[in-house]
Protein backbone atom coordinates (compact mmCIF):
# COMPACT_ATOMS: atom_id res chain seq x y z
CA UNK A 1 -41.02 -7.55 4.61
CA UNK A 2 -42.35 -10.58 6.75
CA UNK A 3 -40.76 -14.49 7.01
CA UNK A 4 -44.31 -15.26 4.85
CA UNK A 5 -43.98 -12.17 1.99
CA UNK A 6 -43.11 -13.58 -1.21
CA UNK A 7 -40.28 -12.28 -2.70
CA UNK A 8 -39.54 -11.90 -6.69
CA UNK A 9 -38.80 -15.04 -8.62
CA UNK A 10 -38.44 -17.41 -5.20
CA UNK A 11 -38.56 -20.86 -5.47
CA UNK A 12 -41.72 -22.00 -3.71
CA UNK A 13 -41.73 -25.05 -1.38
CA UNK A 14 -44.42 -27.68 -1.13
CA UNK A 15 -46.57 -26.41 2.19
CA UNK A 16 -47.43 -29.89 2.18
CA UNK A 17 -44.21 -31.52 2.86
CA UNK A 18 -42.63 -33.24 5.91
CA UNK A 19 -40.22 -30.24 6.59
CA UNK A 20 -42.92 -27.61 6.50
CA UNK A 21 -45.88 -30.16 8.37
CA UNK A 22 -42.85 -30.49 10.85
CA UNK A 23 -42.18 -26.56 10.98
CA UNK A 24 -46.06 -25.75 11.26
CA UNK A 25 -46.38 -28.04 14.34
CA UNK A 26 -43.21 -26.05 15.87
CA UNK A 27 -45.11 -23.03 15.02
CA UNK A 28 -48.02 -23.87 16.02
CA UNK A 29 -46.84 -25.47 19.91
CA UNK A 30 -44.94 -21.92 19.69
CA UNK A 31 -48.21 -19.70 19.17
CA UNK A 32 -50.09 -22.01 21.83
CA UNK A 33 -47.35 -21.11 24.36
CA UNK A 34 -47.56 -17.45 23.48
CA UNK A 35 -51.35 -17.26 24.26
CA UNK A 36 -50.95 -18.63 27.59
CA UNK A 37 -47.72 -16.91 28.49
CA UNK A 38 -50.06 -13.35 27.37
CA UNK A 39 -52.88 -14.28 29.14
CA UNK A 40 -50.91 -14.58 32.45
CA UNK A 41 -48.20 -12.00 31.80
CA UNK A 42 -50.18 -9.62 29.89
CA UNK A 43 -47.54 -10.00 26.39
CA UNK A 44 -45.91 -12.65 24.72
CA UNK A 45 -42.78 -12.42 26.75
CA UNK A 46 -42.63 -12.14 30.53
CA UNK A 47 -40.34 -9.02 31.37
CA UNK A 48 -38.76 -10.99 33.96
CA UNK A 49 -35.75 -13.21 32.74
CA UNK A 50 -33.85 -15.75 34.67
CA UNK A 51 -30.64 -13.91 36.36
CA UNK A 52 -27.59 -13.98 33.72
CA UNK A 53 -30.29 -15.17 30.74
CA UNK A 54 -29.47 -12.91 27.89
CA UNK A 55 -32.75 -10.15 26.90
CA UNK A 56 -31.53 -10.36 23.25
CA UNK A 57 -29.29 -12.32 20.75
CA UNK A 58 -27.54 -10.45 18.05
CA UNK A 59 -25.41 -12.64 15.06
CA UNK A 60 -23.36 -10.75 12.88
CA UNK A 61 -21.34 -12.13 10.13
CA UNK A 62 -19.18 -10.92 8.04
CA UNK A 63 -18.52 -13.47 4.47
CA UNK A 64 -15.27 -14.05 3.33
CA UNK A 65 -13.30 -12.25 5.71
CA UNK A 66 -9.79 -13.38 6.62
CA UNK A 67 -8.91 -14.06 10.67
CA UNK A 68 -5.48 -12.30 10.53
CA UNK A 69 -7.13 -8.99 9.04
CA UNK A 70 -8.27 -7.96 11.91
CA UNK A 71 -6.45 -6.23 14.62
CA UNK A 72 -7.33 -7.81 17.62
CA UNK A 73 -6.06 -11.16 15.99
CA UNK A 74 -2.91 -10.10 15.54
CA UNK A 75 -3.23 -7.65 12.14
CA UNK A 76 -0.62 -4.86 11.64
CA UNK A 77 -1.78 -3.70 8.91
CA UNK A 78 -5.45 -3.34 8.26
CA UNK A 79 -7.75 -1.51 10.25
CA UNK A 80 -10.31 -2.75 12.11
CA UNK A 81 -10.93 -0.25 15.14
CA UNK A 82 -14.96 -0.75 15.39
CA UNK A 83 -14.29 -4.62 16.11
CA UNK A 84 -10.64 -4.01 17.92
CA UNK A 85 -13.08 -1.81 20.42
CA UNK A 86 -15.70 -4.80 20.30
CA UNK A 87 -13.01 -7.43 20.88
CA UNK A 88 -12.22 -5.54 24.48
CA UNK A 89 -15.52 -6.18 25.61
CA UNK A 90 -15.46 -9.70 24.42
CA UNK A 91 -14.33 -13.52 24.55
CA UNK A 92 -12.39 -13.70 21.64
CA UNK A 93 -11.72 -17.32 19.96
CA UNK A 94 -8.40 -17.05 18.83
CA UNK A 95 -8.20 -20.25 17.20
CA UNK A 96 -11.96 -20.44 15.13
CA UNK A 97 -12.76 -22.88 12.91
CA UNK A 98 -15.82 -22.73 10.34
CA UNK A 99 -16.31 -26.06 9.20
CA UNK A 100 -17.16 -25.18 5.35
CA UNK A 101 -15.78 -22.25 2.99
CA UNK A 102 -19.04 -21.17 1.38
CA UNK A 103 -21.91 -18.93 2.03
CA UNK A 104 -24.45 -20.86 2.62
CA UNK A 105 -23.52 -24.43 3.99
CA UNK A 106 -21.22 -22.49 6.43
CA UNK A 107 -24.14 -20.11 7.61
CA UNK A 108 -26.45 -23.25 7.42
CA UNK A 109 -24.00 -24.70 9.96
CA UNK A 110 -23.92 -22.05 12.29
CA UNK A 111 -27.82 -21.68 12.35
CA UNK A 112 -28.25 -25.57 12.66
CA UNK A 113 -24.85 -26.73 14.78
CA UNK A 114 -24.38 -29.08 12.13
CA UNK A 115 -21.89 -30.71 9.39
CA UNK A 116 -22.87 -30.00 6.51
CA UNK A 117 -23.16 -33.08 5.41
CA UNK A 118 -25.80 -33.70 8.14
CA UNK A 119 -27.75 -30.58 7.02
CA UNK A 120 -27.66 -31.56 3.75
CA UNK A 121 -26.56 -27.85 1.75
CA UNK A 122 -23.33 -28.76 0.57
CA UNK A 123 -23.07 -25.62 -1.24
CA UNK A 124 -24.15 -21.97 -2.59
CA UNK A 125 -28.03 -22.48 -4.78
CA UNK A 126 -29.08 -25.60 -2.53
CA UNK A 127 -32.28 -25.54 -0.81
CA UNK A 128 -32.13 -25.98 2.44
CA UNK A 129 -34.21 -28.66 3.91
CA UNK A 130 -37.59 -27.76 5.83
CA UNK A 131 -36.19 -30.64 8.48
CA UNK A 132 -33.72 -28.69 9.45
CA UNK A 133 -34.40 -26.36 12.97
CA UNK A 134 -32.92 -23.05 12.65
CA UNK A 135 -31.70 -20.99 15.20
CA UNK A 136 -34.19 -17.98 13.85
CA UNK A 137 -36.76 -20.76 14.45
CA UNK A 138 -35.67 -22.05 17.85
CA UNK A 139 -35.50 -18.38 19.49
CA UNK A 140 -38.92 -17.32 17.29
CA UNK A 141 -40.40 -20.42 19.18
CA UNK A 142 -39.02 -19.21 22.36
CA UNK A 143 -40.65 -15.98 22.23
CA UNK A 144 -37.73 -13.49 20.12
CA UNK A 145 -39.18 -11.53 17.61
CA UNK A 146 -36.88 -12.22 15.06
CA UNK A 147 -35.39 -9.59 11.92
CA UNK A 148 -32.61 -10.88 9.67
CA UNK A 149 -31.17 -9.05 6.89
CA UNK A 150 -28.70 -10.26 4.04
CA UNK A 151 -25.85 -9.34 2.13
CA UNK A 152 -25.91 -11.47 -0.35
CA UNK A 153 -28.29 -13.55 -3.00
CA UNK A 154 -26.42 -16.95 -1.83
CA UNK A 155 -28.88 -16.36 1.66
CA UNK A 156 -31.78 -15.47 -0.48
CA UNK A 157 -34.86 -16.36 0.96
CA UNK A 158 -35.23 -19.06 -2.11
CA UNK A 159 -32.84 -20.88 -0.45
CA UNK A 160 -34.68 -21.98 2.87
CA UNK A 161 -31.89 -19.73 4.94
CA UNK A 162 -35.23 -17.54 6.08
CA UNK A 163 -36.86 -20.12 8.26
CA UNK A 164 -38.09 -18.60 11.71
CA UNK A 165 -37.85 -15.54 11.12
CA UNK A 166 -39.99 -12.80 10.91
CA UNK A 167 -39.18 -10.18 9.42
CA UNK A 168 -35.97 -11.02 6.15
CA UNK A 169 -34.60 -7.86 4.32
CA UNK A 170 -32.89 -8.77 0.97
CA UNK A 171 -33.12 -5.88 -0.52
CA UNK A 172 -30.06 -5.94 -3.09
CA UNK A 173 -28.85 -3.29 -4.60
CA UNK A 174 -25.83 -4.67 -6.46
CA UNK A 175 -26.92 -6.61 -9.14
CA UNK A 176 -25.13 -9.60 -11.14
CA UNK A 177 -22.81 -7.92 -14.03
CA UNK A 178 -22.66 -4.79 -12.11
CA UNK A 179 -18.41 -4.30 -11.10
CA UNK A 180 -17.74 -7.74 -11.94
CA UNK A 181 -20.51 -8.99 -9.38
CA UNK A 182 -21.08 -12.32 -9.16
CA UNK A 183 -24.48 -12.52 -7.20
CA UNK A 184 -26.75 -10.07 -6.37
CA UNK A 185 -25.57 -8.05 -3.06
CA UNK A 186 -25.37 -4.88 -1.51
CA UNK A 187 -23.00 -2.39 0.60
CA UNK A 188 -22.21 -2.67 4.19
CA UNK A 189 -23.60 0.85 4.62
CA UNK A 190 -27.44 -0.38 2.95
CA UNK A 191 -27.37 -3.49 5.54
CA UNK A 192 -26.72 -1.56 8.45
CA UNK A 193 -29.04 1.36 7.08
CA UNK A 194 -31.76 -0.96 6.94
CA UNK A 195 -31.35 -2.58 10.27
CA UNK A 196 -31.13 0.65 11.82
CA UNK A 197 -34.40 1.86 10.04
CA UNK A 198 -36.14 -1.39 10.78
CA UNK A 199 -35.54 -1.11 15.02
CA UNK A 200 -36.64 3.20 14.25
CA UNK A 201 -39.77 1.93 12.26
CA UNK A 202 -41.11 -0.58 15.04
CA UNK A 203 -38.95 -0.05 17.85
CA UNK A 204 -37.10 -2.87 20.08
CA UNK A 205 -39.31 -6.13 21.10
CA UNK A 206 -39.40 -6.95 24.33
CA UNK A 207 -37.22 -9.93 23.10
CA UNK A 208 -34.95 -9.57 19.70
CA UNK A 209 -33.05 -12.04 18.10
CA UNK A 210 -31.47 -9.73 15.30
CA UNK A 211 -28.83 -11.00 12.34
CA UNK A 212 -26.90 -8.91 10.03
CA UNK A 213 -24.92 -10.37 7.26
CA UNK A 214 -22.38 -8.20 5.59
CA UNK A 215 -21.07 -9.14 1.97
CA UNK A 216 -18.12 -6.75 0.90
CA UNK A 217 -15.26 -9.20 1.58
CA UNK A 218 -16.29 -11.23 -1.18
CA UNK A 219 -14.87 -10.60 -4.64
CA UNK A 220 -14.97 -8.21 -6.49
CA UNK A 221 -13.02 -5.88 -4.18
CA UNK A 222 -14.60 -2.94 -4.76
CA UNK A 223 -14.82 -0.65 -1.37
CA UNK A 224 -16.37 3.03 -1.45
CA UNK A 225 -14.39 6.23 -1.00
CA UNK A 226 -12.43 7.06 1.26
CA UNK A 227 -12.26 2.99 2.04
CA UNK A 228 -10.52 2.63 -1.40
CA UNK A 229 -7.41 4.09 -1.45
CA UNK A 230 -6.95 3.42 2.70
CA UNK A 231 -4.11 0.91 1.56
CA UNK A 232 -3.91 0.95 -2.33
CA UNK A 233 -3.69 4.89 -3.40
CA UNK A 234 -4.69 4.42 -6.71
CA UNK A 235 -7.94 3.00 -5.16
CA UNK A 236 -9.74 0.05 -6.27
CA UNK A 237 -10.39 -1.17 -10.19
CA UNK A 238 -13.01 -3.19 -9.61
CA UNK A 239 -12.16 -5.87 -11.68
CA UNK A 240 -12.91 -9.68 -10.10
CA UNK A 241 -9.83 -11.06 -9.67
CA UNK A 242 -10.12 -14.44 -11.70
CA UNK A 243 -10.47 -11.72 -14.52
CA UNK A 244 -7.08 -9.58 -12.69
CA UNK A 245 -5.37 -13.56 -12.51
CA UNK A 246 -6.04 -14.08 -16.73
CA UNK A 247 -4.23 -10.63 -17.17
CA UNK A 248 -0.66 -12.11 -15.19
CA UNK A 249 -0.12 -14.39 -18.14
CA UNK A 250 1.28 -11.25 -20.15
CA UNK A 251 3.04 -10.37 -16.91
CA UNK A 252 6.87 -9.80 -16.06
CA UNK A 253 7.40 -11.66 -12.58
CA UNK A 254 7.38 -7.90 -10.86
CA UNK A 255 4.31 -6.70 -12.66
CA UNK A 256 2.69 -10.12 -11.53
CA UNK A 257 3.85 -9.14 -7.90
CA UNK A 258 2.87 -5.39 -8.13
CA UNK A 259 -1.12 -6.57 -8.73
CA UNK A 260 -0.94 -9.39 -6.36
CA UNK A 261 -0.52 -6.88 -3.76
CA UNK A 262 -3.14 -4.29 -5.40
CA UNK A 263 -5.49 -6.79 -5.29
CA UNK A 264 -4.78 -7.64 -1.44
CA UNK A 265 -5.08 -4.72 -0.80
CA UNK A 266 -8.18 -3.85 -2.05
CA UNK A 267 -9.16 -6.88 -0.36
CA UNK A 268 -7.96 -5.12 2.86
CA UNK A 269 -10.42 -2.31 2.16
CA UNK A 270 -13.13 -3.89 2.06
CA UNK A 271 -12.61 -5.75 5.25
CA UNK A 272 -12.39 -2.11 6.58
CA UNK A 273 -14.80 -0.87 5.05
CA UNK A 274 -17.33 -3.86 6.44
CA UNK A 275 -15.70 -3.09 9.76
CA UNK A 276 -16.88 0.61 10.10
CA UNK A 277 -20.51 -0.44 9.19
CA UNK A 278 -21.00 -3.49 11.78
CA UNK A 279 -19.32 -0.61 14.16
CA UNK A 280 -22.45 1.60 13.40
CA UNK A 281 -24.79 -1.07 13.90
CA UNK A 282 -23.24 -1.69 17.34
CA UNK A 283 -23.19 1.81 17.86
CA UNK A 284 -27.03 2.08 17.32
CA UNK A 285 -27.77 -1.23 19.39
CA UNK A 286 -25.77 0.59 22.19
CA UNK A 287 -28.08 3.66 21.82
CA UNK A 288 -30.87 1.88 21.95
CA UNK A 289 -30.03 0.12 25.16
CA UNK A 290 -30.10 -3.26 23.31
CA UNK A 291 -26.30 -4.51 23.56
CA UNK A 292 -25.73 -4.15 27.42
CA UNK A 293 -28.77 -6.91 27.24
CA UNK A 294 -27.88 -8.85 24.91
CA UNK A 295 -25.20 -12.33 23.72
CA UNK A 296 -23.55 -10.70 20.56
CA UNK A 297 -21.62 -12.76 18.13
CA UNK A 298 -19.59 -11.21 15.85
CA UNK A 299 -17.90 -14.12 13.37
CA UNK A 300 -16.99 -14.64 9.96
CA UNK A 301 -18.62 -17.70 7.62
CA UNK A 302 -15.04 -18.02 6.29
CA UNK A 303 -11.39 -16.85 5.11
CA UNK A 304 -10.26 -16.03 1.55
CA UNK A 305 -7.18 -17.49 -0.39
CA UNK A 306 -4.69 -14.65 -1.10
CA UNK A 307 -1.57 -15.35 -2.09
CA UNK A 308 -1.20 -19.22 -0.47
CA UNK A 309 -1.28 -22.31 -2.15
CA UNK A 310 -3.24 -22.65 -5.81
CA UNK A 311 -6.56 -20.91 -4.94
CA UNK A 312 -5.33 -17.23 -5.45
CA UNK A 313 -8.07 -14.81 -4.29
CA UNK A 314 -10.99 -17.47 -4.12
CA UNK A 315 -12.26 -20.09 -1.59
CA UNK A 316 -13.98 -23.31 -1.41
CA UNK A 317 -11.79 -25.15 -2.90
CA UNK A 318 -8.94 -26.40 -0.51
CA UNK A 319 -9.11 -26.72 3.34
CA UNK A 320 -6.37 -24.40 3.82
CA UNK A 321 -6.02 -22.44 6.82
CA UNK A 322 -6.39 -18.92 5.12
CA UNK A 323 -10.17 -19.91 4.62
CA UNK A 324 -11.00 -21.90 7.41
CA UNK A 325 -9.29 -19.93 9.96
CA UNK A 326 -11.65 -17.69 10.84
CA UNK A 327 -13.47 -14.84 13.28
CA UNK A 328 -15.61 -15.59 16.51
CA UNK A 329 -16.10 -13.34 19.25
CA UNK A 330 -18.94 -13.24 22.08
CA UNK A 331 -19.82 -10.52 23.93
CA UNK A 332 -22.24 -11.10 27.07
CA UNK A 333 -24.44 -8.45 28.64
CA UNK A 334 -22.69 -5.49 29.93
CA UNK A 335 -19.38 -6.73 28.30
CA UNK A 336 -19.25 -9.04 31.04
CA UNK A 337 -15.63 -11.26 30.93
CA UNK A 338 -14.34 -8.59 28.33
CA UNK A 339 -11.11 -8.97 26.73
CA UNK A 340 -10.82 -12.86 27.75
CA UNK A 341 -9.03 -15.04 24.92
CA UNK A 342 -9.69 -18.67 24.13
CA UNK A 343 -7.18 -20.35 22.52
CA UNK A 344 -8.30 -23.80 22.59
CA UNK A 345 -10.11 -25.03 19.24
CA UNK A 346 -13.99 -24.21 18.71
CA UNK A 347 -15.53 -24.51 15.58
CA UNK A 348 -18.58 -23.00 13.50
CA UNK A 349 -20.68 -26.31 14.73
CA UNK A 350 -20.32 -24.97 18.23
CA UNK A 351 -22.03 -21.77 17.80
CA UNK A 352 -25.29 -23.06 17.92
CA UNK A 353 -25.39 -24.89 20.94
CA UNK A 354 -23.65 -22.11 22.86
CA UNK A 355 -25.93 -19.45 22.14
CA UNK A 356 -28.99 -22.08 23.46
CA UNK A 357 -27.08 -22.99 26.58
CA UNK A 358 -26.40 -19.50 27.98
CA UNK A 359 -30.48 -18.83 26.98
CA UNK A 360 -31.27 -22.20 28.98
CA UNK A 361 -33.18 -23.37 26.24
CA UNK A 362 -32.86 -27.07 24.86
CA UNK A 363 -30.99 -27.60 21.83
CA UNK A 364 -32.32 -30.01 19.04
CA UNK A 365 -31.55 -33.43 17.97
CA UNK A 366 -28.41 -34.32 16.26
CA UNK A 367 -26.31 -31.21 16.98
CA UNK A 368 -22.75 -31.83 16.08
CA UNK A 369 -21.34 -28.82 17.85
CA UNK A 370 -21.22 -28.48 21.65
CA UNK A 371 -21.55 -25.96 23.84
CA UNK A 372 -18.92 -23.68 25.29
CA UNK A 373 -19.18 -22.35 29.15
CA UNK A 374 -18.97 -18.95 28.41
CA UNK A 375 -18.80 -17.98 32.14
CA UNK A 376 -16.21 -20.05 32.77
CA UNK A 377 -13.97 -20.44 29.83
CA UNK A 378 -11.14 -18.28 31.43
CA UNK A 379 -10.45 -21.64 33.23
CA UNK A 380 -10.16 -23.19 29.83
CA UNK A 381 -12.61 -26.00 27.84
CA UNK A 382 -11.68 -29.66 26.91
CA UNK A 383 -10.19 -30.25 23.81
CA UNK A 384 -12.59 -30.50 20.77
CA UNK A 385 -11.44 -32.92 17.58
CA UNK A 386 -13.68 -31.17 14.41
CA UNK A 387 -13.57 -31.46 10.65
CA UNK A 388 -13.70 -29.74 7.51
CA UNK A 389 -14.58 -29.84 4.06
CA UNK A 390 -14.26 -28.21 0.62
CA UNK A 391 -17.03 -27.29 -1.61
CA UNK A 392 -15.33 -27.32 -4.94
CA UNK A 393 -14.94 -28.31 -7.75
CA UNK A 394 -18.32 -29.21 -8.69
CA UNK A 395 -17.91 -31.70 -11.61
CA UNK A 396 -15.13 -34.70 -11.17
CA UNK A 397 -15.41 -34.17 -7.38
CA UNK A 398 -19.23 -35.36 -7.04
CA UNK A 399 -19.41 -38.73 -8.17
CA UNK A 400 -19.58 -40.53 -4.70
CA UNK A 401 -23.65 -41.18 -4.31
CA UNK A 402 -22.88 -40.51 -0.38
CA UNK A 403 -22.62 -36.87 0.07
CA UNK A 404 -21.48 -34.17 -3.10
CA UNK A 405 -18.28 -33.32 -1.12
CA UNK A 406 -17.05 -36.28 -0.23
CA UNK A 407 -13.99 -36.36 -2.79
CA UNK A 408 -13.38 -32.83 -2.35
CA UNK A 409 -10.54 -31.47 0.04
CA UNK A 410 -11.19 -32.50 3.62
CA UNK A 411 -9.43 -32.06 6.49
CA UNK A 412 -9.42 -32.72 10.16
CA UNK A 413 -8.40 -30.53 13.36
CA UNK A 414 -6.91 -32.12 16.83
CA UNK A 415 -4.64 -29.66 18.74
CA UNK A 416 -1.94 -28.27 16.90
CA UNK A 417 -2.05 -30.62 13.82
CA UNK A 418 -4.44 -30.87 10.81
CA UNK A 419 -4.31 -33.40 8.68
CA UNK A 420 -5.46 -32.89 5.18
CA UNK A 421 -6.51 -35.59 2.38
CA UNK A 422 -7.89 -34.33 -1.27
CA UNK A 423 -9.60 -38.41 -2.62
CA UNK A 424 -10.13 -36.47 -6.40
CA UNK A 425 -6.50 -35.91 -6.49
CA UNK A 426 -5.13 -38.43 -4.45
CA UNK A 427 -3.16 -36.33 -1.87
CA UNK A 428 -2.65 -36.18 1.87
CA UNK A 429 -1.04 -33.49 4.05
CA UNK A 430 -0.46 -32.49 7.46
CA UNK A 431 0.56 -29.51 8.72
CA UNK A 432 1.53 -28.46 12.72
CA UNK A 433 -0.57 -24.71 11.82
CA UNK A 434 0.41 -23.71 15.64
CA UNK A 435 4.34 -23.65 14.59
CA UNK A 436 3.03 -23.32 10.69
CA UNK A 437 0.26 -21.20 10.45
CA UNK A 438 -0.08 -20.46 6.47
CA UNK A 439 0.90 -24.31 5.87
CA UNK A 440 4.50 -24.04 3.95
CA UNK A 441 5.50 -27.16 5.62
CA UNK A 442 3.90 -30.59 4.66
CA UNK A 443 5.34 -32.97 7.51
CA UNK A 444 4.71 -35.68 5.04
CA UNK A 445 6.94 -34.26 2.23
CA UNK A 446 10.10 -36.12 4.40
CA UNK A 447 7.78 -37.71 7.27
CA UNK A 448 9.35 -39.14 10.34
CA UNK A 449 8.12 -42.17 11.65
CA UNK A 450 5.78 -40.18 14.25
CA UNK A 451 4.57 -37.85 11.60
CA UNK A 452 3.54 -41.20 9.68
CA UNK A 453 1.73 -42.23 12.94
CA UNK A 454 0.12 -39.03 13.47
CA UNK A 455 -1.24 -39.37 9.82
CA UNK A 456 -2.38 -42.85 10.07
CA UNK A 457 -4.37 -42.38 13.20
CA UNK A 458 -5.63 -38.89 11.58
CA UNK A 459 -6.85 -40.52 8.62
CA UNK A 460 -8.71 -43.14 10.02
CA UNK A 461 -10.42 -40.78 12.47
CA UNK A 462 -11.39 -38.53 9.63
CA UNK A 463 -12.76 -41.76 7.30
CA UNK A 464 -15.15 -42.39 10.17
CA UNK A 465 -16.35 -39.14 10.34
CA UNK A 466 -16.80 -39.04 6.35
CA UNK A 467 -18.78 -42.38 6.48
CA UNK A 468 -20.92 -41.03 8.88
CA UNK A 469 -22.81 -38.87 6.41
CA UNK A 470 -26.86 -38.60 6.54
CA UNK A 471 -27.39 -35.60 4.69
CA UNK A 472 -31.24 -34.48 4.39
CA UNK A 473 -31.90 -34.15 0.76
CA UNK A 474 -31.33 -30.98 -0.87
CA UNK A 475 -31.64 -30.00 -4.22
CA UNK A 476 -30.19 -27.47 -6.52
CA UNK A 477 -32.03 -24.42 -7.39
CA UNK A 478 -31.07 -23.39 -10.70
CA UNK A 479 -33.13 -19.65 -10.31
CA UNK A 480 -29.87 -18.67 -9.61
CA UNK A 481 -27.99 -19.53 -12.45
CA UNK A 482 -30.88 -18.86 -14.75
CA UNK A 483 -31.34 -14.76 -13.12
CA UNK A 484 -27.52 -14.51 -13.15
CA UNK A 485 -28.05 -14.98 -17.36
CA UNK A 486 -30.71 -12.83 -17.61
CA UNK A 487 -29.00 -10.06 -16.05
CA UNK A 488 -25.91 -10.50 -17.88
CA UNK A 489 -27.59 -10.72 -21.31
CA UNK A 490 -29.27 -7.31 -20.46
CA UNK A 491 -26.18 -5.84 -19.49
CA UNK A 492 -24.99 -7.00 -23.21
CA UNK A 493 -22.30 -9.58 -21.37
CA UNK A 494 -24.22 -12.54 -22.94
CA UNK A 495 -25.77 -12.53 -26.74
């Protein structure tokens, strides 16, 4: 299915507005460069590339999935061996920030290299402004042939996440109702199925910018056999877990515990389970001589709340580092600089502009990110300041006319120490997560007077970032909401 197929019960967008006059002229410059880059080379892309420049860019992401589940960061417990095996070829960013817990302002942000309150999707069922210039759009116009292909309705095409690219599989097969879903989705094994059909259908470009998103992570946990009983024997209920969280009410204190840890560990499945599958696609990119030629990012849009703080099994709601810790690794052509670890901080803002830099291509206007030397980052990278922010709740935490998630949890990261403050309920925090990593100890619970300075200075640095919001206007597309009730009442959920 092509960038320009419509797709069942998609919210149209004006042709004639700014964003898509303003993506028509990109287009358009782009097609005019083709021509004249065929004429002389006989095909839209020269087969010669500037030494060290990259023949192909590969994005996977993986939603909801937790930084110390995998192996390579440190996991005992769950395993990861397709990514462990990736992670040795790769520069691994052991201290990853994404800058937003939700699906679609956190991709947005990786695709754009901005805040999201400069992109302007605050959340899952905006619209994504035409404006924006998407890195689909960016390599399309530098001559990639571009295939994407999503896990999940919340990067529906509806939703503007398809700009630039040229061929967008969203070709659900979970559907809303179905095991407690929430959102249309489907399996790891159908996204990597149809990526790997897609390349045997009409072969490699001279040029590919491929993305993969993978779902399972998200609630329900629900992982196919074997996957389900790899840590929980009894295998997985499928229930979603607010509906698992109602049942603890009637709970003793050890029956409470006992499904706590059933439900991690389902949640460990599927993070297993998602692993095996990108491991096939990698597999298949290897076969096909495409990885040894290409910048591969492997990362993760955000974390998941387990058993920390007050958002059990959830995210979006706090700044916590169990969702915005997350998973970034890079691997250059030919696994060049395997197995080197960063641990300075780099965010989801910096993706971006790293991917453009090592391409040698420009990067827009009003990036927040920067980029990050990837040939020399053994010898370390300046120290980066970057912020966060929460996405819920969405009623008495959207009242200031500035940006929707102003009031909501927000945080911000410089060095060891985070600093959190919450406007809607009127609390501040800060945490050192290098000696504290799951954030037990609030330094301002019994502050000493350099904790009090630390906060102070943290504070004010983290009001001038929140006044600097310009978000591009984006507006809610209720399609969502309104299919999620139509499937429901046909499943006989709703009358």
């Amino acid at each position: 299915m092509s960038h320009s197929d419509s797709l069942s019960s998609g919210a149209s967008r004006s042709s004639d507005s700014p964003g898509s006059r303003l993506r028509a002229r990109r287009w358009a410059s782009a097609a005019a460069a083709c021509l004249g880059a065929a004429l002389a080379l006989g095909g839209c892309s020269g087969p010669s590339l500037a030494p060290g420049v990259p023949r192909h860019v590969v994005v996977i992401s993986i939603d909801t999935a937790r930084a110390d589940h995998f192996g390579f960061l440190g996991s005992e417990h769950v395993s990861t061996q397709g990514l462990d095996a990736f992670a040795r070829e790769a520069i691994v960013f052991t201290d990853y920030m994404t800058v937003v817990p939700t699906t679609l302002a956190s991709h947005t942000t990786l695709f754009t290299g901005k805040y999201p309150h400069h992109h302007g999707a605050p959340r899952n069922g905006f619209v994504i402004n035409d404006a924006n210039e998407m890195l689909a759009e960016t390599l399309h116009e530098a001559g990639f042939h571009t295939a994407g292909f999503a896990g999940s309705f919340a990067l529906d095409e509806r939703f503007g996440f398809a700009q630039g690219f040229d061929h967008y599989d969203q070709e659900f097969d979970i559907y809303v109702g179905d095991s407690g879903a929430d959102q249309n989705q489907r399996l790891a094994e159908q996204v990597t199925d149809a990526a790997i059909a897609y390349l045997d259908e009409a072969g490699v470009p001279d040029r590919l910018f491929l993305f993969a998103h993978y779902f399972d992570p998200h609630a329900p946990y629900s992982a196919p056999p074997p996957f389900d009983t790899a840590y929980d024997p009894q295998g997985t209920h499928g229930l979603y877990p607010a509906e698992a969280i109602k049942r603890y009410e009637g709970f003793s204190p050890e029956q409470k515990e006992r499904s706590i840890q059933r439900l991690a560990m389902q949640y460990a499945s599927e993070v297993s389970y998602s692993d095996h599958h990108v491991a096939r696609l990698l597999d298949d990119l290897a076969g096909r001589g495409v990885l040894d030629q290409a910048l591969v990012v492997v990362t993760t849009d955000h974390g998941e709340c387990l058993w920390e703080h007050e958002e059990e099994f959830d995210h979006g709601r706090t700044v916590y580092q169990a969702t915005m810790h997350a998973v970034c690794a890079m691997r250059l052509p030919a696994g060049e600089l395997g197995g080197t670890r960063v641990s300075e901080l780099v965010a989801s803002i910096d993706v971006l502009p790293t991917i453009l830099d090592l391409l040698g291509l420009e990067v827009p206007a009003r990036v927040d990110g920067e980029s990050v030397p990837l040939r020399s980052v053994g010898e370390g990278i300046a120290p980066r300041v970057r912020f966060g922010e929460a996405t819920k709740p969405r009623s008495q935490a959207e009242t200031d006319p500035r940006w929707t998630n102003i009031r909501k949890a927000r945080c911000i990261r410089d060095g060891r120490y985070k600093y959190v403050w919450t406007p809607y309920l009127g609390t501040q925090e800060l945490y050192d997560v290098s000696a504290d990593p799951r954030e037990k100890t609030n330094l301002l619970e019994a502050p000493t007077d350099e904790a009090l300075r630390l906060a102070a200075d943290m504070r004010a640095r983290l009001e001038v970032w929140t006044d600097s919001a310009q978000p591009l206007p984006s507006a809610f597309d209720s399609s969502q909401t309104e299919e999620s009730i139509r499937r429901l009442r046909s499943l006989g959920y709703l009358q």
